[in-house]
Protein backbone atom coordinates (compact mmCIF):
# COMPACT_ATOMS: atom_id res chain seq x y z
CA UNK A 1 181.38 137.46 157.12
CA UNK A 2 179.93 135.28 159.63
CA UNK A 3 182.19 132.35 161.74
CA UNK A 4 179.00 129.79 160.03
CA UNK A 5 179.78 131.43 156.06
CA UNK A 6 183.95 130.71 157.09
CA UNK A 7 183.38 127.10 157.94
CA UNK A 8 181.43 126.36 154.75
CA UNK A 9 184.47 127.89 152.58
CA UNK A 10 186.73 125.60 154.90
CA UNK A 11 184.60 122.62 154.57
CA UNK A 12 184.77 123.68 150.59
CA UNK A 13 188.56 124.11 150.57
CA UNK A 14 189.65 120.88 148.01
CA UNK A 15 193.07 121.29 149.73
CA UNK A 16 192.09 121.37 153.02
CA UNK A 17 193.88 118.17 154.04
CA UNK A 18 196.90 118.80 151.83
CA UNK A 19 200.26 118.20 153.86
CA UNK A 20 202.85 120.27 152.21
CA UNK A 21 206.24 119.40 152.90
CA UNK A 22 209.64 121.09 154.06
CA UNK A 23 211.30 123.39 151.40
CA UNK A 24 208.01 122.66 149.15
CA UNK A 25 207.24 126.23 148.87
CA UNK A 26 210.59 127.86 149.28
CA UNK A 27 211.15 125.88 145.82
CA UNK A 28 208.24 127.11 144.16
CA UNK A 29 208.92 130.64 145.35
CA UNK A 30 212.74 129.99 144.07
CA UNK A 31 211.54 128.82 140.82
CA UNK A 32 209.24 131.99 140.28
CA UNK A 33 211.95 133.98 141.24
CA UNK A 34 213.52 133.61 137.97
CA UNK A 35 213.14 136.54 135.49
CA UNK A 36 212.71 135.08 131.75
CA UNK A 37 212.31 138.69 130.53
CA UNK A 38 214.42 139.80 128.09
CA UNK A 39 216.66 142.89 128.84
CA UNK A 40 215.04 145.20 126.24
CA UNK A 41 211.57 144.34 126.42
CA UNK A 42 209.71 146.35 123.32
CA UNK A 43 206.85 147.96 124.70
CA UNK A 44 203.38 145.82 124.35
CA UNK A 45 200.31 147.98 124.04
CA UNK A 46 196.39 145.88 124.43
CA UNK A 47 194.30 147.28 122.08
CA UNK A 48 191.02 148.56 123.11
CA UNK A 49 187.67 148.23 122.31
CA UNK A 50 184.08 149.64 123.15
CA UNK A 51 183.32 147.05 125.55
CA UNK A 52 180.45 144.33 124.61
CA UNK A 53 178.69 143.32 128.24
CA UNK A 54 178.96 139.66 127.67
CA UNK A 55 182.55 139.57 125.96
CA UNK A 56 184.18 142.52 128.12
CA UNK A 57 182.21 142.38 131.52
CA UNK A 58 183.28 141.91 134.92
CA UNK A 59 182.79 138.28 136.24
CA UNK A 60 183.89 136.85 139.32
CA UNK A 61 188.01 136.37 139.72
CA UNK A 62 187.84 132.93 140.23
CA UNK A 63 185.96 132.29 137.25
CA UNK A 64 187.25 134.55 134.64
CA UNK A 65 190.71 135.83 135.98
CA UNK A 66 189.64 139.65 136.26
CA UNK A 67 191.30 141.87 138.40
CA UNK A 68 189.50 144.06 140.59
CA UNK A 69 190.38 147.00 142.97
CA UNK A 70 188.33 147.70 146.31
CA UNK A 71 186.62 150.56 145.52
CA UNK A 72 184.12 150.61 148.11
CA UNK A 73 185.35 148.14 151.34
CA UNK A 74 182.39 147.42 153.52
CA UNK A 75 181.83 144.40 156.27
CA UNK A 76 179.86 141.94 155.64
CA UNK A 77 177.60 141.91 159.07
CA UNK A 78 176.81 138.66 160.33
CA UNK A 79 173.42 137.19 159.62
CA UNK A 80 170.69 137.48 162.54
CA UNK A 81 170.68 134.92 165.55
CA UNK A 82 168.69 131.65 164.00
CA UNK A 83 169.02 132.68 160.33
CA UNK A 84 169.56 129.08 159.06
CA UNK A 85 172.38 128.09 156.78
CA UNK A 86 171.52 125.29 154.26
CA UNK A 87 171.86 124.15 150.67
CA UNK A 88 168.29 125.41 150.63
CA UNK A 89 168.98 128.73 151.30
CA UNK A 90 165.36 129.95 152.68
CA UNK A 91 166.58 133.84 152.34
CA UNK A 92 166.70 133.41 148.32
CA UNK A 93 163.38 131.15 148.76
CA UNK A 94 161.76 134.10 151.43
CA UNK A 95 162.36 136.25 148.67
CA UNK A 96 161.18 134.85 145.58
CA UNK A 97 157.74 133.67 147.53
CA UNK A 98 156.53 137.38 148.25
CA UNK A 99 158.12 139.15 145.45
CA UNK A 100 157.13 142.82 144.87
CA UNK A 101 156.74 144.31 141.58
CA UNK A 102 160.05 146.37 140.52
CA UNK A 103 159.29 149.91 138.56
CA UNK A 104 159.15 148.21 135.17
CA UNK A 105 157.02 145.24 135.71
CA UNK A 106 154.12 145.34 133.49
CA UNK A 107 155.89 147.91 130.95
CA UNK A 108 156.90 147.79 127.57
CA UNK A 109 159.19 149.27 124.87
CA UNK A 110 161.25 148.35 121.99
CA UNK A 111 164.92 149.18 123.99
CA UNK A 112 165.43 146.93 127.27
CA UNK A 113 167.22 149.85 128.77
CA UNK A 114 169.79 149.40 131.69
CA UNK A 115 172.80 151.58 133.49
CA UNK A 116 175.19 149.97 135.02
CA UNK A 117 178.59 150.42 136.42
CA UNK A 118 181.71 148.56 136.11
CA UNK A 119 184.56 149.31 138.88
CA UNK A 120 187.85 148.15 137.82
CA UNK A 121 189.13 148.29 134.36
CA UNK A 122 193.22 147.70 134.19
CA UNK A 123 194.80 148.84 131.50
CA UNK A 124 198.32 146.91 131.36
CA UNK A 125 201.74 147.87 129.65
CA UNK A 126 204.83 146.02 129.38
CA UNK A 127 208.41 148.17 128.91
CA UNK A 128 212.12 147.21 130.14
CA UNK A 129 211.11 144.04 131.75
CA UNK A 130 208.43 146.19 134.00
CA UNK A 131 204.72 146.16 134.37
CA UNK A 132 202.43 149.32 134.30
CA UNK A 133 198.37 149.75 135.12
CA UNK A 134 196.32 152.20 134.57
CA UNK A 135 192.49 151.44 135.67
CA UNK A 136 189.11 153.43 135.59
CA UNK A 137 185.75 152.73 136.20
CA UNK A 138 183.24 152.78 133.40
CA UNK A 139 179.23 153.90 134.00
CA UNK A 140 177.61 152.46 131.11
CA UNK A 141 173.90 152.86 129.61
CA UNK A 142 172.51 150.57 126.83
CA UNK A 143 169.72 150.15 124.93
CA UNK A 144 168.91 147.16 123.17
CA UNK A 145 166.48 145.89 120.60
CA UNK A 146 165.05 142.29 120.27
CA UNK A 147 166.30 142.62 116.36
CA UNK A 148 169.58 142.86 117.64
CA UNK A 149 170.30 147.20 117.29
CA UNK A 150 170.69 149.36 119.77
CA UNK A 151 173.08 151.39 121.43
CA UNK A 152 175.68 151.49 124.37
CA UNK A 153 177.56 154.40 126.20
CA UNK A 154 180.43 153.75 128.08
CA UNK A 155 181.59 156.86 130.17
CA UNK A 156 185.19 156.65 131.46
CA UNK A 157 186.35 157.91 134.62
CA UNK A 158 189.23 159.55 135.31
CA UNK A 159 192.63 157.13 135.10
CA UNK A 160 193.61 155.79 138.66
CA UNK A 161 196.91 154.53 139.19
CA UNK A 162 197.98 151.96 141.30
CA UNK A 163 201.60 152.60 142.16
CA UNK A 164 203.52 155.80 141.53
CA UNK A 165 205.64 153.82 138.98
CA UNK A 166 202.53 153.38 136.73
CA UNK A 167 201.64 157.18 137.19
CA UNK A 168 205.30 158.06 136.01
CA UNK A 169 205.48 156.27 133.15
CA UNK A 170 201.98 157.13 131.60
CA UNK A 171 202.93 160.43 132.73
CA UNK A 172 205.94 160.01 130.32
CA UNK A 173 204.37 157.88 127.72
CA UNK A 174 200.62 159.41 126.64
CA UNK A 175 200.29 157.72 123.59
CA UNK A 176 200.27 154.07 125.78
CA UNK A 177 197.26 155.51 127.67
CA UNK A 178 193.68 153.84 126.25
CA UNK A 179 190.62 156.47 124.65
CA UNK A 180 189.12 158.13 127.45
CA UNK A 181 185.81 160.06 127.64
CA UNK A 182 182.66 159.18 126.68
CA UNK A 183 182.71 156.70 123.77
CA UNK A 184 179.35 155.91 122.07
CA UNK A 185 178.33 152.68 119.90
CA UNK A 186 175.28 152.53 117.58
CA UNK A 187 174.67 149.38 117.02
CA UNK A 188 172.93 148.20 113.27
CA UNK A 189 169.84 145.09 113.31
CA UNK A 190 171.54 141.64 114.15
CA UNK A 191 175.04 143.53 115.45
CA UNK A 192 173.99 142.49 119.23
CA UNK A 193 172.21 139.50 119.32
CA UNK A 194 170.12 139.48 122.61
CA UNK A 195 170.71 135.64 124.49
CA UNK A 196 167.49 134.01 125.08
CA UNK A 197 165.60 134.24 128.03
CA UNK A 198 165.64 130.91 129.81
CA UNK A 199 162.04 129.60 130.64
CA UNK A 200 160.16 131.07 133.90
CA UNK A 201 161.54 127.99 136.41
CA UNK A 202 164.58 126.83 138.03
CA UNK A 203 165.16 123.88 135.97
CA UNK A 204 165.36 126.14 133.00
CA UNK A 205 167.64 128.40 134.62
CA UNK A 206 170.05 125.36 135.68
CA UNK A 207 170.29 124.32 132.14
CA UNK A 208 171.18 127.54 130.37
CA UNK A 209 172.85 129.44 133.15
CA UNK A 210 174.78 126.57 135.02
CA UNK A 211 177.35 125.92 131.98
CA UNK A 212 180.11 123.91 132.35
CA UNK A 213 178.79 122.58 135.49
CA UNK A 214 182.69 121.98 136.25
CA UNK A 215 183.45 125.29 136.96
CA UNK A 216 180.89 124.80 140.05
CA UNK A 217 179.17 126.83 142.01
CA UNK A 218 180.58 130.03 141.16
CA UNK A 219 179.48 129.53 137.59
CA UNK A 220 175.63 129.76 138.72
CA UNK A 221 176.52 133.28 140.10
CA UNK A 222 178.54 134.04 137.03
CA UNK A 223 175.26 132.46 134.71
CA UNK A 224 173.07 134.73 136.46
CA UNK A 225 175.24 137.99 136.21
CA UNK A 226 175.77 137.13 132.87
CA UNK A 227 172.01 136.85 131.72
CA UNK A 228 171.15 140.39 133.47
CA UNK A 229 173.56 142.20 131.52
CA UNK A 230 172.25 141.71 128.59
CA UNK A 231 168.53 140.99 129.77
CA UNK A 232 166.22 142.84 132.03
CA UNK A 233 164.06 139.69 133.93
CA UNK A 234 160.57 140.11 134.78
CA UNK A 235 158.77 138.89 137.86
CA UNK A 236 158.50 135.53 137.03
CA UNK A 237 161.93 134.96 136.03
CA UNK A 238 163.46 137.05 138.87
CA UNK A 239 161.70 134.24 141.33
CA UNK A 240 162.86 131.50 139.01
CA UNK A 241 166.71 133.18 139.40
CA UNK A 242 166.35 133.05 142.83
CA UNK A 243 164.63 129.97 143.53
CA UNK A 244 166.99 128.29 140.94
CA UNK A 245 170.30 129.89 142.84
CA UNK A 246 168.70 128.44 146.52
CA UNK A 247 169.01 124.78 145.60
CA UNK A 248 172.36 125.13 144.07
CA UNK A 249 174.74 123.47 146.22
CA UNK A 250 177.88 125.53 147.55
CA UNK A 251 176.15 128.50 148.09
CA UNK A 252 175.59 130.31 151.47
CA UNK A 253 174.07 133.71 152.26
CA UNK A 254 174.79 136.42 154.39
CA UNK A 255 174.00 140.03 155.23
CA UNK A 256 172.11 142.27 154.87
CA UNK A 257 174.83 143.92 152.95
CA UNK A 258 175.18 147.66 151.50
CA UNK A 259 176.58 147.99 147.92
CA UNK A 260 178.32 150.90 146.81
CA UNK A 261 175.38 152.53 146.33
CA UNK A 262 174.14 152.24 149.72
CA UNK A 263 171.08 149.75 149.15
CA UNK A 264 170.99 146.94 151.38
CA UNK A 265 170.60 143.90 150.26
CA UNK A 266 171.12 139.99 150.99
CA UNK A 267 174.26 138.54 149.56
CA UNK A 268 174.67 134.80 148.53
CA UNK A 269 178.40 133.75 148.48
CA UNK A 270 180.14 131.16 146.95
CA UNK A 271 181.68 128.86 149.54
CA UNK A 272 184.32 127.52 147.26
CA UNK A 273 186.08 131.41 146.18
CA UNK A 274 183.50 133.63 147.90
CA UNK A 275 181.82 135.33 144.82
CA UNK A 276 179.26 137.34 145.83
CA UNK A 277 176.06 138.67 144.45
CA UNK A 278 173.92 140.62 145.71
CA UNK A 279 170.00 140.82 145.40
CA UNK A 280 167.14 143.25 146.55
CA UNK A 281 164.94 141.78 149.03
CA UNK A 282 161.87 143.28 148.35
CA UNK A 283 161.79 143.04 144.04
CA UNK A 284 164.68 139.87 143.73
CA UNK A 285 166.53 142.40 141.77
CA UNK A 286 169.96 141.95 141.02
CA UNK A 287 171.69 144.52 142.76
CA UNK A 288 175.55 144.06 142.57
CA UNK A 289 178.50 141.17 142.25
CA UNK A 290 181.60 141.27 144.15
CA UNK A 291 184.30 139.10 145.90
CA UNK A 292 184.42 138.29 149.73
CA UNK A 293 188.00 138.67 151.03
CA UNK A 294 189.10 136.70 154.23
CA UNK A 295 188.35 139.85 156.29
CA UNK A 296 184.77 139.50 155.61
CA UNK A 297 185.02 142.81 153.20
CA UNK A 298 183.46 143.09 149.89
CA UNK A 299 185.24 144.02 147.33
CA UNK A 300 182.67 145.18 144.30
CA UNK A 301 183.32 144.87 141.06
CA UNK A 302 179.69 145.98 139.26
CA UNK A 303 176.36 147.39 140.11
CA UNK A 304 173.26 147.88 138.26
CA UNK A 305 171.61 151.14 139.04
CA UNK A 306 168.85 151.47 136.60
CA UNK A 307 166.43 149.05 134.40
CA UNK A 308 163.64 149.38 132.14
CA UNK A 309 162.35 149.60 128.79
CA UNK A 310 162.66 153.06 126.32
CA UNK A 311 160.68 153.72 122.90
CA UNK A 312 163.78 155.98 121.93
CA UNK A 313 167.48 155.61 122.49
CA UNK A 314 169.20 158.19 124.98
């Protein structure tokens, strides 16, 4: 992370100028302190489901209280000597003004196919008062028709634990453990209604993708992740994306940046909880979405590896 993208999330902090008084925070830590739990806690399994992209996806933290793990940890290198700063954000706007074609532009099908991976799924369990996770990653292919049918294949790594606590008890209790595998959906006409494509220009994209606006500037990012779950955006719409994320204010980029996958790309961050997505710089592709951490390390939580349209599903 560069010193420039650290004093825009300090000049972003609402509490900046908060003064917090003596014993404040010992009290707060007392007060947490105190286990409500009952003795004999019954065990409380979540039920699982094939996950739906926009019900069960992976948005940022601050947004939508996920919890990620770092998978992949990798700096965030500082931006070249003059790259400017500013709420218009001429890296997004370099982009979008000499956009190259991606594989599928021009192409045609009735499935908008797309793979994409999700890193951190936890899996929770409650039993004598104590907490257990189990998490996985999921690689997941879909194919999806404008009458709403389709498909989607989730493939499950194996389970990861966090702490050997966690391990023991699954270890111990199988049946709490979620399916595993390779789970596949067939979806029937009107089951998965695709969302609408916004119009080709920022405005548009402001409108549909930058709901509530209260959430701020992370909920642009989120609007955009969101839309290219479910949707694969053209040319047109790519540049509107970008040009519609480079006048939204709060945002700052850095990089370049390497995802998981190794592809380098430039990252725009939010400077309010450091959300992170990450784009191609040649096609404006969405690449991956992650969360800055204070050591200017990234850690991802989705990437899209393949797009493009299909006649038959796989």
């Amino acid at each position: 992370m560069t010193q420039r993208t650290w004093e825009l999330f300090q000049q972003a902090d609402p509490a900046r100028d908060v003064q917090v008084g003596d014993g404040d925070v010992e009290a707060v830590l007392q007060a947490a302190a105190v286990d409500i739990t009952p003795e004999a806690a019954p065990v409380r399994r979540r039920r699982w489901q094939p996950p739906r992209l926009l019900v069960a996806g992976v948005a940022f933290a601050a947004v939508a209280g996920v919890t990620t793990i770092a998978l992949a940890l990798r700096p965030a290198p500082s931006m070249p000597p003059g790259q400017p700063h500013s709420p218009g954000l001429p890296c997004l706007t370099a982009i979008a003004d000499d956009l190259q074609p991606a594989p599928y532009d021009g192409q045609s099908g009735r499935y908008e196919y797309q793979r994409r991976v999700v890193f951190a799924n936890p899996w929770d369990t409650t039993a004598d008062g104590k907490d257990y996770t189990v998490q996985w990653t999921e690689d997941q292919s879909q194919w999806l028709a404008a009458d709403g049918s389709g498909r989607i294949r989730t493939v499950h790594s194996p389970f990861r634990y966090p702490d050997a606590a966690s391990q023991a008890f699954y270890a111990q209790h199988p049946e709490e453990l979620p399916n595993n595998g390779t789970i596949t959906e067939d979806l029937a006409k009107g089951e998965y209604p695709l969302p609408q494509m916004p119009a080709p220009d920022p405005a548009s994209m402001e409108r549909q993708l930058y709901q509530p606006r209260e959430n701020g500037p992370d909920q642009a990012l989120v609007g955009v992740a969101e839309l290219n779950k479910a949707r694969i955006p053209d040319a047109a719409h790519r540049a509107a994306l970008l040009r519609f994320l480079a006048t939204t204010t709060g945002l700052a980029c850095d990089g370049p940046v390497d995802d998981p996958a190794g592809r380098t790309g430039t990252a725009v961050i939010s400077t309010m909880t450091q959300g992170l997505l990450l784009f191609d710089p040649s096609t404006g592709e969405l690449l991956a979405a992650g969360q800055c951490t204070a050591t200017g390390q990234v850690v991802w939580q989705q990437q899209w590896l393949e797009r493009g349209y299909r006649d038959e599903l796989g």
